[in-house]
N, C-alpha and C. Protein backbone atom coordinates (compact mmCIF):
# COMPACT_ATOMS: atom_id res chain seq x y z
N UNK A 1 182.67 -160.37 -18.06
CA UNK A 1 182.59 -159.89 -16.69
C UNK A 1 184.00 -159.64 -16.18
N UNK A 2 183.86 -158.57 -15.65
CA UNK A 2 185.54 -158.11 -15.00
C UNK A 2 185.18 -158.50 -13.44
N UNK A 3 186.49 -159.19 -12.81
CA UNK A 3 186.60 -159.58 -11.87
C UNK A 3 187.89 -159.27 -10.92
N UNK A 4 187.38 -158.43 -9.47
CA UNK A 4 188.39 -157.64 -8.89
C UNK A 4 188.18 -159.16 -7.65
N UNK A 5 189.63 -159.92 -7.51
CA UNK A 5 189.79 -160.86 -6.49
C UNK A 5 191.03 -160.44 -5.57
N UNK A 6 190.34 -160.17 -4.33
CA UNK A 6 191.38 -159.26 -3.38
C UNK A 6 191.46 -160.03 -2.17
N UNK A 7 192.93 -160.68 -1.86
CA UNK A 7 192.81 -161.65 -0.86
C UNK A 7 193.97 -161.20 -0.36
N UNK A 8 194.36 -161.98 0.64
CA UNK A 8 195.71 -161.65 1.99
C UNK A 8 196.28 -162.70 2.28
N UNK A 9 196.15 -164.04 1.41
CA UNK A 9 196.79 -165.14 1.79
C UNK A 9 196.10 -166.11 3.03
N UNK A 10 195.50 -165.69 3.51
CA UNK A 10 194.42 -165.91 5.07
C UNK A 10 193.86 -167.29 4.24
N UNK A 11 193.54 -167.88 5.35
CA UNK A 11 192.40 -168.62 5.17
C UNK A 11 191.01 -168.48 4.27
N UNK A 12 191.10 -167.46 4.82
CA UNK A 12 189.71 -166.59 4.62
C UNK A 12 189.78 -166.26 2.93
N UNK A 13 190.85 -165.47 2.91
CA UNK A 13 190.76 -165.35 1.38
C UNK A 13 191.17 -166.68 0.09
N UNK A 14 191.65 -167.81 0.90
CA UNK A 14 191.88 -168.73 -0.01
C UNK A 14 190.12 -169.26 0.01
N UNK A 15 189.34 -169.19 0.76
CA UNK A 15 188.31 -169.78 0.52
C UNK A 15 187.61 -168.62 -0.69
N UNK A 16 188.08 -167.90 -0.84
CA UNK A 16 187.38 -166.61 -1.53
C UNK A 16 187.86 -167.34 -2.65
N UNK A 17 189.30 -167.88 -3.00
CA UNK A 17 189.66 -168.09 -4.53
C UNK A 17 189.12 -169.78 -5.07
N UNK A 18 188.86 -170.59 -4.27
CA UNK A 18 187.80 -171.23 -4.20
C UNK A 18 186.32 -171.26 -4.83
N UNK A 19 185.91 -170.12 -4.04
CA UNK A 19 184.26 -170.17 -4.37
C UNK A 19 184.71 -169.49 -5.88
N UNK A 20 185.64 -168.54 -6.25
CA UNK A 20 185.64 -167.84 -7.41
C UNK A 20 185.71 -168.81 -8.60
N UNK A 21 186.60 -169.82 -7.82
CA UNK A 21 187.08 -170.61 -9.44
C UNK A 21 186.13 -171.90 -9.30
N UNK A 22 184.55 -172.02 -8.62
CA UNK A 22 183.86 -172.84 -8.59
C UNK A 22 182.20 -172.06 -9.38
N UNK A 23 182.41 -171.05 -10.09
CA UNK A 23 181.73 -169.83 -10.61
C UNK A 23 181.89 -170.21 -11.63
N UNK A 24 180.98 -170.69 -12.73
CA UNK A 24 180.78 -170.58 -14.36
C UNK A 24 180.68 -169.27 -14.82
N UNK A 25 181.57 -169.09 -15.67
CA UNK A 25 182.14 -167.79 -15.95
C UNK A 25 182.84 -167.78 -17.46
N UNK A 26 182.25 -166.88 -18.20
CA UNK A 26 182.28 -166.90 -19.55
C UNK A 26 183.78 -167.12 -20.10
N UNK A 27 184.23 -167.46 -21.44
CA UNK A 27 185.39 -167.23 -21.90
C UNK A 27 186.31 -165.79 -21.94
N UNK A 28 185.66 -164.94 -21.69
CA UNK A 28 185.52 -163.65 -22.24
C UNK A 28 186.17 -162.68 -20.40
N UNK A 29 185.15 -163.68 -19.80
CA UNK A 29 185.50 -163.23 -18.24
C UNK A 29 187.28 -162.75 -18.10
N UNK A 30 187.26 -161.43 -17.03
CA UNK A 30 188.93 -161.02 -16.82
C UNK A 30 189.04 -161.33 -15.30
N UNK A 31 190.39 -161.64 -15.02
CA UNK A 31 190.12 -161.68 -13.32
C UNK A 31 191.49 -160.84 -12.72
N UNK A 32 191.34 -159.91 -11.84
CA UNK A 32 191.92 -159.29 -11.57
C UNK A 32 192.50 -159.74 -10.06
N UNK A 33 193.53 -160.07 -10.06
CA UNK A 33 194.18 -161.04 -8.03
C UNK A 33 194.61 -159.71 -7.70
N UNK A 34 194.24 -159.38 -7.00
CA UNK A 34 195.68 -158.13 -5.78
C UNK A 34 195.50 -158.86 -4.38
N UNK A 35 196.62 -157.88 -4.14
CA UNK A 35 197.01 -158.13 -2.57
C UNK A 35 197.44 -157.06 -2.25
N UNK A 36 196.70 -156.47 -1.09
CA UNK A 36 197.20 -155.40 -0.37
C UNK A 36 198.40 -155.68 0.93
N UNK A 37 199.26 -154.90 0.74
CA UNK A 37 200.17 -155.39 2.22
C UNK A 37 200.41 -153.93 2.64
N UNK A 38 200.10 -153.82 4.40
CA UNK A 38 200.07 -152.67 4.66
C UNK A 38 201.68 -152.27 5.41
N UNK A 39 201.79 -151.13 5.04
CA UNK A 39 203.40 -150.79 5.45
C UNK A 39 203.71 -151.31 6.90
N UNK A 40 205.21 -151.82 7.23
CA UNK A 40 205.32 -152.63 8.44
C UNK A 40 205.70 -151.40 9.35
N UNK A 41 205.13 -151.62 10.70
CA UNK A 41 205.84 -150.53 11.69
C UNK A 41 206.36 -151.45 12.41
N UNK A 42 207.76 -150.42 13.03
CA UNK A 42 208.42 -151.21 13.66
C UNK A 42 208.94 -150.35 15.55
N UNK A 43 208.16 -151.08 16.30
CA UNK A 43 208.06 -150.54 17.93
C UNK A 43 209.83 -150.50 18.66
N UNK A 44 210.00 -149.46 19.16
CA UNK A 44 210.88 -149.19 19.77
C UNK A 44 210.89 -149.10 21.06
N UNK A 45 211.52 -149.30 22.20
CA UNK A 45 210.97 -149.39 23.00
C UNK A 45 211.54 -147.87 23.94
N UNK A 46 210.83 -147.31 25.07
CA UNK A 46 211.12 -145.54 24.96
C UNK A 46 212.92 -145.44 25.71
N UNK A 47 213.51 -146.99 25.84
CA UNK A 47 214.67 -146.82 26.44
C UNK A 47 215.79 -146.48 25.28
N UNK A 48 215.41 -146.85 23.90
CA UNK A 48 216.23 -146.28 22.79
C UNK A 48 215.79 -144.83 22.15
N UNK A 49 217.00 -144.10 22.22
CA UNK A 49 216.32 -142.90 21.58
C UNK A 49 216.67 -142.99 20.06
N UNK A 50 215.85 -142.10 18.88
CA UNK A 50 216.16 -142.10 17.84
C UNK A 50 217.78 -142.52 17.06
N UNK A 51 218.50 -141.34 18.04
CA UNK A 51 219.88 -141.92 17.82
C UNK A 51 220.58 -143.19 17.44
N UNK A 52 220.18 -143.71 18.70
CA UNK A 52 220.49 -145.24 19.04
C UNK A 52 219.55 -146.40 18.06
N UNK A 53 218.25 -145.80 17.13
CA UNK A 53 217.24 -146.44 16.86
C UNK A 53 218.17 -146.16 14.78
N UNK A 54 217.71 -144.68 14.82
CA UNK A 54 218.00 -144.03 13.54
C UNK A 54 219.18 -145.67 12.16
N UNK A 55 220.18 -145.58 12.52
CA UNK A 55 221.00 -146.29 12.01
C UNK A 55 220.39 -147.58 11.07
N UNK A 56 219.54 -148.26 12.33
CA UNK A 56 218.95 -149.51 11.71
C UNK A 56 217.78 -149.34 11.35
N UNK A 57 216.89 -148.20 11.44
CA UNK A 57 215.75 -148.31 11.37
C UNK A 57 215.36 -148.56 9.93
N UNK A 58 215.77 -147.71 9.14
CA UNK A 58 215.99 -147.78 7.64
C UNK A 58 215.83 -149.22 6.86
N UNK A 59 216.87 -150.09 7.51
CA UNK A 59 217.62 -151.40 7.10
C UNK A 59 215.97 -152.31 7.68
N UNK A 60 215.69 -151.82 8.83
CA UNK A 60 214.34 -152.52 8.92
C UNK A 60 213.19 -152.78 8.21
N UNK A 61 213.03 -151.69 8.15
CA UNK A 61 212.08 -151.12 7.56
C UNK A 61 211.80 -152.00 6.34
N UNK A 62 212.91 -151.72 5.38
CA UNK A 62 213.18 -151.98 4.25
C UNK A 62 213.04 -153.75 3.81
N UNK A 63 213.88 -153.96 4.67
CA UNK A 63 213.45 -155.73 4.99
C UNK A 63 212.37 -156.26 5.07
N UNK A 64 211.18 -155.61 6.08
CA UNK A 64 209.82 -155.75 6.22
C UNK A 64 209.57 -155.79 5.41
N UNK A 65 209.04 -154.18 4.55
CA UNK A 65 209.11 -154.07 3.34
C UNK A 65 208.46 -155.29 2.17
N UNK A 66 210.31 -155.11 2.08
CA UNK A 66 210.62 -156.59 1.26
C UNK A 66 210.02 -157.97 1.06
N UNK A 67 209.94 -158.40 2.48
CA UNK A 67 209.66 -159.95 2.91
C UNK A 67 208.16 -159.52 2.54
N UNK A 68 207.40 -158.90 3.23
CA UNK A 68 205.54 -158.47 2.66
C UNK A 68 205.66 -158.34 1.15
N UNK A 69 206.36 -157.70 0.43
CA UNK A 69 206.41 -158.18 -0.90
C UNK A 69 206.28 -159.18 -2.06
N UNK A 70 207.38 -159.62 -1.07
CA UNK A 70 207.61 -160.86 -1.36
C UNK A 70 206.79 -162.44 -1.09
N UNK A 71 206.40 -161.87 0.10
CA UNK A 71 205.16 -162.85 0.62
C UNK A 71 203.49 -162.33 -0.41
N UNK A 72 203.34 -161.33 -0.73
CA UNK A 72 201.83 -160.97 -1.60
C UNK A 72 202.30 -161.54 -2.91
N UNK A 73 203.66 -161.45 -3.51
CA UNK A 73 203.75 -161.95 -4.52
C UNK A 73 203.38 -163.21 -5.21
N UNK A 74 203.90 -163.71 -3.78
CA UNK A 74 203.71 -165.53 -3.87
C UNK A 74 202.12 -165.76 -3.45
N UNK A 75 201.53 -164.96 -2.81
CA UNK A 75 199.82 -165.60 -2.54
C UNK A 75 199.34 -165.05 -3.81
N UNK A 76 199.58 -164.23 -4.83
CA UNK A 76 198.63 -163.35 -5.72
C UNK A 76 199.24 -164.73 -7.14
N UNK A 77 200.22 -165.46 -6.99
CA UNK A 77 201.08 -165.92 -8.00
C UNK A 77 199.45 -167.36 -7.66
N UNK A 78 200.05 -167.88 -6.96
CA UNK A 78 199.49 -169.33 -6.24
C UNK A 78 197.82 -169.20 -6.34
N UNK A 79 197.05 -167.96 -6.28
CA UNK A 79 195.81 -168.03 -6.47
C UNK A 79 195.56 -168.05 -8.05
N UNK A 80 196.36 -167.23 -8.70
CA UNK A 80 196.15 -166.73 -10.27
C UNK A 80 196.48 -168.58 -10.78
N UNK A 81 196.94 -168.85 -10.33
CA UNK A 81 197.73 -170.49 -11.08
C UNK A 81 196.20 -171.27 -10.53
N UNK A 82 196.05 -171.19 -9.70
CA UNK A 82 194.89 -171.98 -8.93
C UNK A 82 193.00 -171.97 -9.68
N UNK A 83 193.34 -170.76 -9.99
CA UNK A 83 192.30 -169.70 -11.25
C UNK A 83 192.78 -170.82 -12.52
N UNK A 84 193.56 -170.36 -13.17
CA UNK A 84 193.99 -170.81 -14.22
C UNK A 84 193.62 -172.54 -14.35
N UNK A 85 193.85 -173.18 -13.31
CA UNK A 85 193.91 -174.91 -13.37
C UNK A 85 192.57 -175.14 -13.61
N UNK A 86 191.23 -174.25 -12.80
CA UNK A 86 190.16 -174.90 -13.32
C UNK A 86 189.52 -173.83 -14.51
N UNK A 87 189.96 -172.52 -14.95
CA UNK A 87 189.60 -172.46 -16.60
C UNK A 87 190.62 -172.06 -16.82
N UNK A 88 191.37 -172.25 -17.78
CA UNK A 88 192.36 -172.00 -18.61
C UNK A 88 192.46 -170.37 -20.08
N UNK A 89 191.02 -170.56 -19.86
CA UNK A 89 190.52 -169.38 -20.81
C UNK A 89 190.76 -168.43 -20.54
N UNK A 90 190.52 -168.30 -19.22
CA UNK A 90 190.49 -166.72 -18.68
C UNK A 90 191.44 -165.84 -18.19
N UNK A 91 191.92 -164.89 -18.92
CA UNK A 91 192.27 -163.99 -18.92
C UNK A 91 192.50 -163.23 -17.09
N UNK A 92 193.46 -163.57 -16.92
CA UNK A 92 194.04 -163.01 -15.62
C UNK A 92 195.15 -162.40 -14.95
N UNK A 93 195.58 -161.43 -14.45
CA UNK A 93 196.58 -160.43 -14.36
C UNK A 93 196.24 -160.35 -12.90
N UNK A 94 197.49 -160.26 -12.05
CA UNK A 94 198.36 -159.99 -10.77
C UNK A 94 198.74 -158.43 -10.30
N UNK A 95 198.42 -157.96 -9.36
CA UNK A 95 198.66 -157.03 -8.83
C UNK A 95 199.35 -156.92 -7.13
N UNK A 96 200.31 -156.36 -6.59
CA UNK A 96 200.39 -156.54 -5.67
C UNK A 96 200.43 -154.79 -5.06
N UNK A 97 200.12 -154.39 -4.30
CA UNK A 97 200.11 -152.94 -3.75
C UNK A 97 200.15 -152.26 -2.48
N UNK A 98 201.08 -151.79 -1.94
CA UNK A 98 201.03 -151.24 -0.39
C UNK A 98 200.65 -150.17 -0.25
N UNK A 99 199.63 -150.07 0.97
CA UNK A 99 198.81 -149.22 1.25
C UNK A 99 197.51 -149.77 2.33
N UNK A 100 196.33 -149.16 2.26
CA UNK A 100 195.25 -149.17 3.19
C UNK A 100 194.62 -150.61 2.22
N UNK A 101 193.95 -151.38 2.67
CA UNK A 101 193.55 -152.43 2.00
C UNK A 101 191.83 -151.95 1.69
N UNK A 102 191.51 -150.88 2.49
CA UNK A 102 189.81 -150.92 2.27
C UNK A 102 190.06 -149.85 0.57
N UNK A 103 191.00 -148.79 0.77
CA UNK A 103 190.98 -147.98 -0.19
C UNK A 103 191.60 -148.09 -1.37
N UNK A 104 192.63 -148.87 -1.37
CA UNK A 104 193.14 -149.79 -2.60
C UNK A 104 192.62 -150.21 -3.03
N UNK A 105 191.76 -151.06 -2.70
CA UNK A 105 190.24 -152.51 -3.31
C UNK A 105 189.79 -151.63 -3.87
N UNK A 106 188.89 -150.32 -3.55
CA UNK A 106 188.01 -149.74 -4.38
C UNK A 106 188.80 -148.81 -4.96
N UNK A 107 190.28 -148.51 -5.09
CA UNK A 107 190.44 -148.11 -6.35
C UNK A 107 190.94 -148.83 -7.39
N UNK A 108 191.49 -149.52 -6.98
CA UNK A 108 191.84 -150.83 -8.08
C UNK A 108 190.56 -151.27 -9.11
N UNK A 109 189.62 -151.31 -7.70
CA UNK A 109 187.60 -151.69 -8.30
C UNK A 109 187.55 -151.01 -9.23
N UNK A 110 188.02 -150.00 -9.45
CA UNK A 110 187.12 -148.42 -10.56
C UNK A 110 187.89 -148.82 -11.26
N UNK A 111 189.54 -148.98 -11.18
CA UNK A 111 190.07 -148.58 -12.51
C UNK A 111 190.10 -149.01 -13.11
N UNK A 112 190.20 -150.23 -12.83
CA UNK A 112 190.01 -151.88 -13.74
C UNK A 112 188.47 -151.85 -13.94
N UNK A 113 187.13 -150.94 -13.56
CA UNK A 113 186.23 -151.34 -13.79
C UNK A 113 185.45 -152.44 -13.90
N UNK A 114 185.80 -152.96 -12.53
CA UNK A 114 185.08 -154.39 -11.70
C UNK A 114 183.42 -154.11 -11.88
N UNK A 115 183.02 -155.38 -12.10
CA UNK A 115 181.15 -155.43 -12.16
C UNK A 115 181.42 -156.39 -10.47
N UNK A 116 182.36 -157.05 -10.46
CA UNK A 116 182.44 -157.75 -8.92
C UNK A 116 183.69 -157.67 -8.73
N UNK A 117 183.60 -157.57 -7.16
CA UNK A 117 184.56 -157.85 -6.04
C UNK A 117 184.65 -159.43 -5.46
N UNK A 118 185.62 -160.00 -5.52
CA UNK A 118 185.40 -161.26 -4.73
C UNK A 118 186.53 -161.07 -3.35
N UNK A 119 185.91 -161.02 -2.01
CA UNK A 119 187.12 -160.40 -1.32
C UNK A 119 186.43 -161.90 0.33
N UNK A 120 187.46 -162.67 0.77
CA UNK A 120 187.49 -163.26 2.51
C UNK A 120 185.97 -162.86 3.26
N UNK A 121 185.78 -163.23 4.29
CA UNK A 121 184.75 -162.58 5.21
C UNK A 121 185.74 -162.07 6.01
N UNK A 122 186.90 -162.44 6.64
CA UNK A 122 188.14 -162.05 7.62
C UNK A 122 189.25 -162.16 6.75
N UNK A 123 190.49 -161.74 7.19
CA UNK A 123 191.61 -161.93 6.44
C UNK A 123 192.58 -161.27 8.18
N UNK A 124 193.96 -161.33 7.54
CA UNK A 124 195.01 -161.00 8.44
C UNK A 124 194.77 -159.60 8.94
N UNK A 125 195.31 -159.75 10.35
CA UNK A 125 194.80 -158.31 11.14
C UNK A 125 194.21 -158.26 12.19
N UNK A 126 193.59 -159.05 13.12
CA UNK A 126 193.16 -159.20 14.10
C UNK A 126 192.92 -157.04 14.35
N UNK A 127 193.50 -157.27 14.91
CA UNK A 127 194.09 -155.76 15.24
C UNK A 127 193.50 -154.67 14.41
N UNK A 128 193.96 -154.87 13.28
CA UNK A 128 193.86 -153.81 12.52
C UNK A 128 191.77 -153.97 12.25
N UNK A 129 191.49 -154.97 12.41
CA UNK A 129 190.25 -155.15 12.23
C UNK A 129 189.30 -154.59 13.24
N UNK A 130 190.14 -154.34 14.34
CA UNK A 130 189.35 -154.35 16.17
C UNK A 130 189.50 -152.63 15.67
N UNK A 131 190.63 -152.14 15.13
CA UNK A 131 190.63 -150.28 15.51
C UNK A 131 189.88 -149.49 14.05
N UNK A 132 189.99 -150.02 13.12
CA UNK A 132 189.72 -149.47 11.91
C UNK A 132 188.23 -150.14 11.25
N UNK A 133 188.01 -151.60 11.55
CA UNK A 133 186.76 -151.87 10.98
C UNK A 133 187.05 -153.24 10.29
N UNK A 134 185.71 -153.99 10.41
CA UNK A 134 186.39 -155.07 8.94
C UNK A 134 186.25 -154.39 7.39
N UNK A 135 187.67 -154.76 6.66
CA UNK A 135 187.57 -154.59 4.83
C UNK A 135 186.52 -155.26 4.24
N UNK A 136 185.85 -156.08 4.75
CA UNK A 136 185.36 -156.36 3.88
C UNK A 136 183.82 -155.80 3.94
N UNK A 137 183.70 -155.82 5.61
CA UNK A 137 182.13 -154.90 5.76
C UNK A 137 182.62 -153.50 4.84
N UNK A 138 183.00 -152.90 4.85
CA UNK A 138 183.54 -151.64 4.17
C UNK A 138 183.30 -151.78 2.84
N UNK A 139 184.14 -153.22 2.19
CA UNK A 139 184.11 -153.24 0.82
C UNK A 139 182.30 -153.04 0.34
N UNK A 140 181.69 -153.80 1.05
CA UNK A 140 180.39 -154.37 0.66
C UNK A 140 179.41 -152.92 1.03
N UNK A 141 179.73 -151.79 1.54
CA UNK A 141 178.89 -151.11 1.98
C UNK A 141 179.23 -149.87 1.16
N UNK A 142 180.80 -149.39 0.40
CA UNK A 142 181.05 -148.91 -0.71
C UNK A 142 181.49 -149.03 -2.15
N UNK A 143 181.66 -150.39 -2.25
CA UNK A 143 181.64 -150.38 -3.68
C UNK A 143 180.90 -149.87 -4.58
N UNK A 144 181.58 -149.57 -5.70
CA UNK A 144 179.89 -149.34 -6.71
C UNK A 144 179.55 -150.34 -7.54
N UNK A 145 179.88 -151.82 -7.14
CA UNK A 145 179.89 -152.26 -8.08
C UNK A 145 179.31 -153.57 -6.86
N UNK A 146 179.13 -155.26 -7.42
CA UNK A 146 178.37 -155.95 -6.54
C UNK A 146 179.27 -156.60 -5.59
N UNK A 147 179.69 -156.90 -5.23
CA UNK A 147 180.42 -157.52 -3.96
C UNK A 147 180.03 -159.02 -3.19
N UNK A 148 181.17 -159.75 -3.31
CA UNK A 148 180.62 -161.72 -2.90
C UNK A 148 181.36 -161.69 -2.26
N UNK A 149 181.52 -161.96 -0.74
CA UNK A 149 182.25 -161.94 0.39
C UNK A 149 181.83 -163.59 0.87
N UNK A 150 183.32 -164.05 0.61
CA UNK A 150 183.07 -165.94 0.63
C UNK A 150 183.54 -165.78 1.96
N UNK A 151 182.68 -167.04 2.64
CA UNK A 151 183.11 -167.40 4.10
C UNK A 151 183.56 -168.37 4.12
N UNK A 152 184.61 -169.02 5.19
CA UNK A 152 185.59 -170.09 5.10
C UNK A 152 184.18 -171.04 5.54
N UNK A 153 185.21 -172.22 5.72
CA UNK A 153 184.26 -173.32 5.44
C UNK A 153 183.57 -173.52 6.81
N UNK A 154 184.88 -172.85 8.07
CA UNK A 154 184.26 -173.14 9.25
C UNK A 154 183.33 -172.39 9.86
N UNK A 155 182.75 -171.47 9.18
CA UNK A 155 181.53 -170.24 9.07
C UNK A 155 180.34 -170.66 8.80
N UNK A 156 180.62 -171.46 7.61
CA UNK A 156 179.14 -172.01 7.05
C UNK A 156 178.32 -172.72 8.28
């Protein structure tokens, strides 16, 4: 069984790596961790004009960037190890990727040719959840493949 596990470091998605690694699951089983981190914007306020903005914006940017990098690295590292402690067998590989988190999941899903998704009920975003939708209602309503959307504990 190929296994697409797509979390954000959240709460939400550590309970996802949880229920995954509490799943009897063959020797043979692959598990696939990503983390989507979506590009950082950074608000100006309308008393700076580009000019005055231009110089650092770059250097910002880039930092953001960085630190989200650097931060998916370490949640995709810490779940895969967490995987690993309760089977040791299984075959598992790290991904980290910036971009849209609903459209990443399902292409990552295809290419790796996931039979499941294991993805949070919520994850980081407040916001991004209120204008665009929840990822994970999304995940579960296009995948082509089956989809287990774990809920934290304070849900149950």
């Amino acid at each position: 069984m190929k296994i697409l596990l797509a979390i954000d470091g959240s709460d939400f998605s550590k309970s996802a790596v949880k229920e995954l690694a509490k799943m009897p699951l063959s020797n043979d089983s692959e598990i696939s961790v990503m983390n989507v981190y979506e590009h950082p914007t950074v608000w100006a306020p309308d008393l700076l004009t580009m000019e005055t903005v231009r110089p650092y914006y770059k250097e910002v940017i880039s930092r953001a960037e960085k630190s989200a990098e650097k931060s998916a690295e370490k949640t995709v590292s810490e779940a895969a190890n967490a995987l690993k402690n309760k089977n040791g067998t299984l075959k598992i590989t790290t991904s980290v990727v910036s971009g849209l988190p609903k459209k990443e999941i399902l292409e990552q899903a295809e290419a790796f040719g996931a039979d499941l998704i294991v993805l949070g009920s919520q994850g980081h975003g407040a916001l991004s959840r209120f204008l665009l939708g929840s990822v994970s209602q999304y995940i579960a309503t296009h995948a082509k493949c089956s989809v287990m959307i774990a809920r934290n504990e304070d849900e149950k």
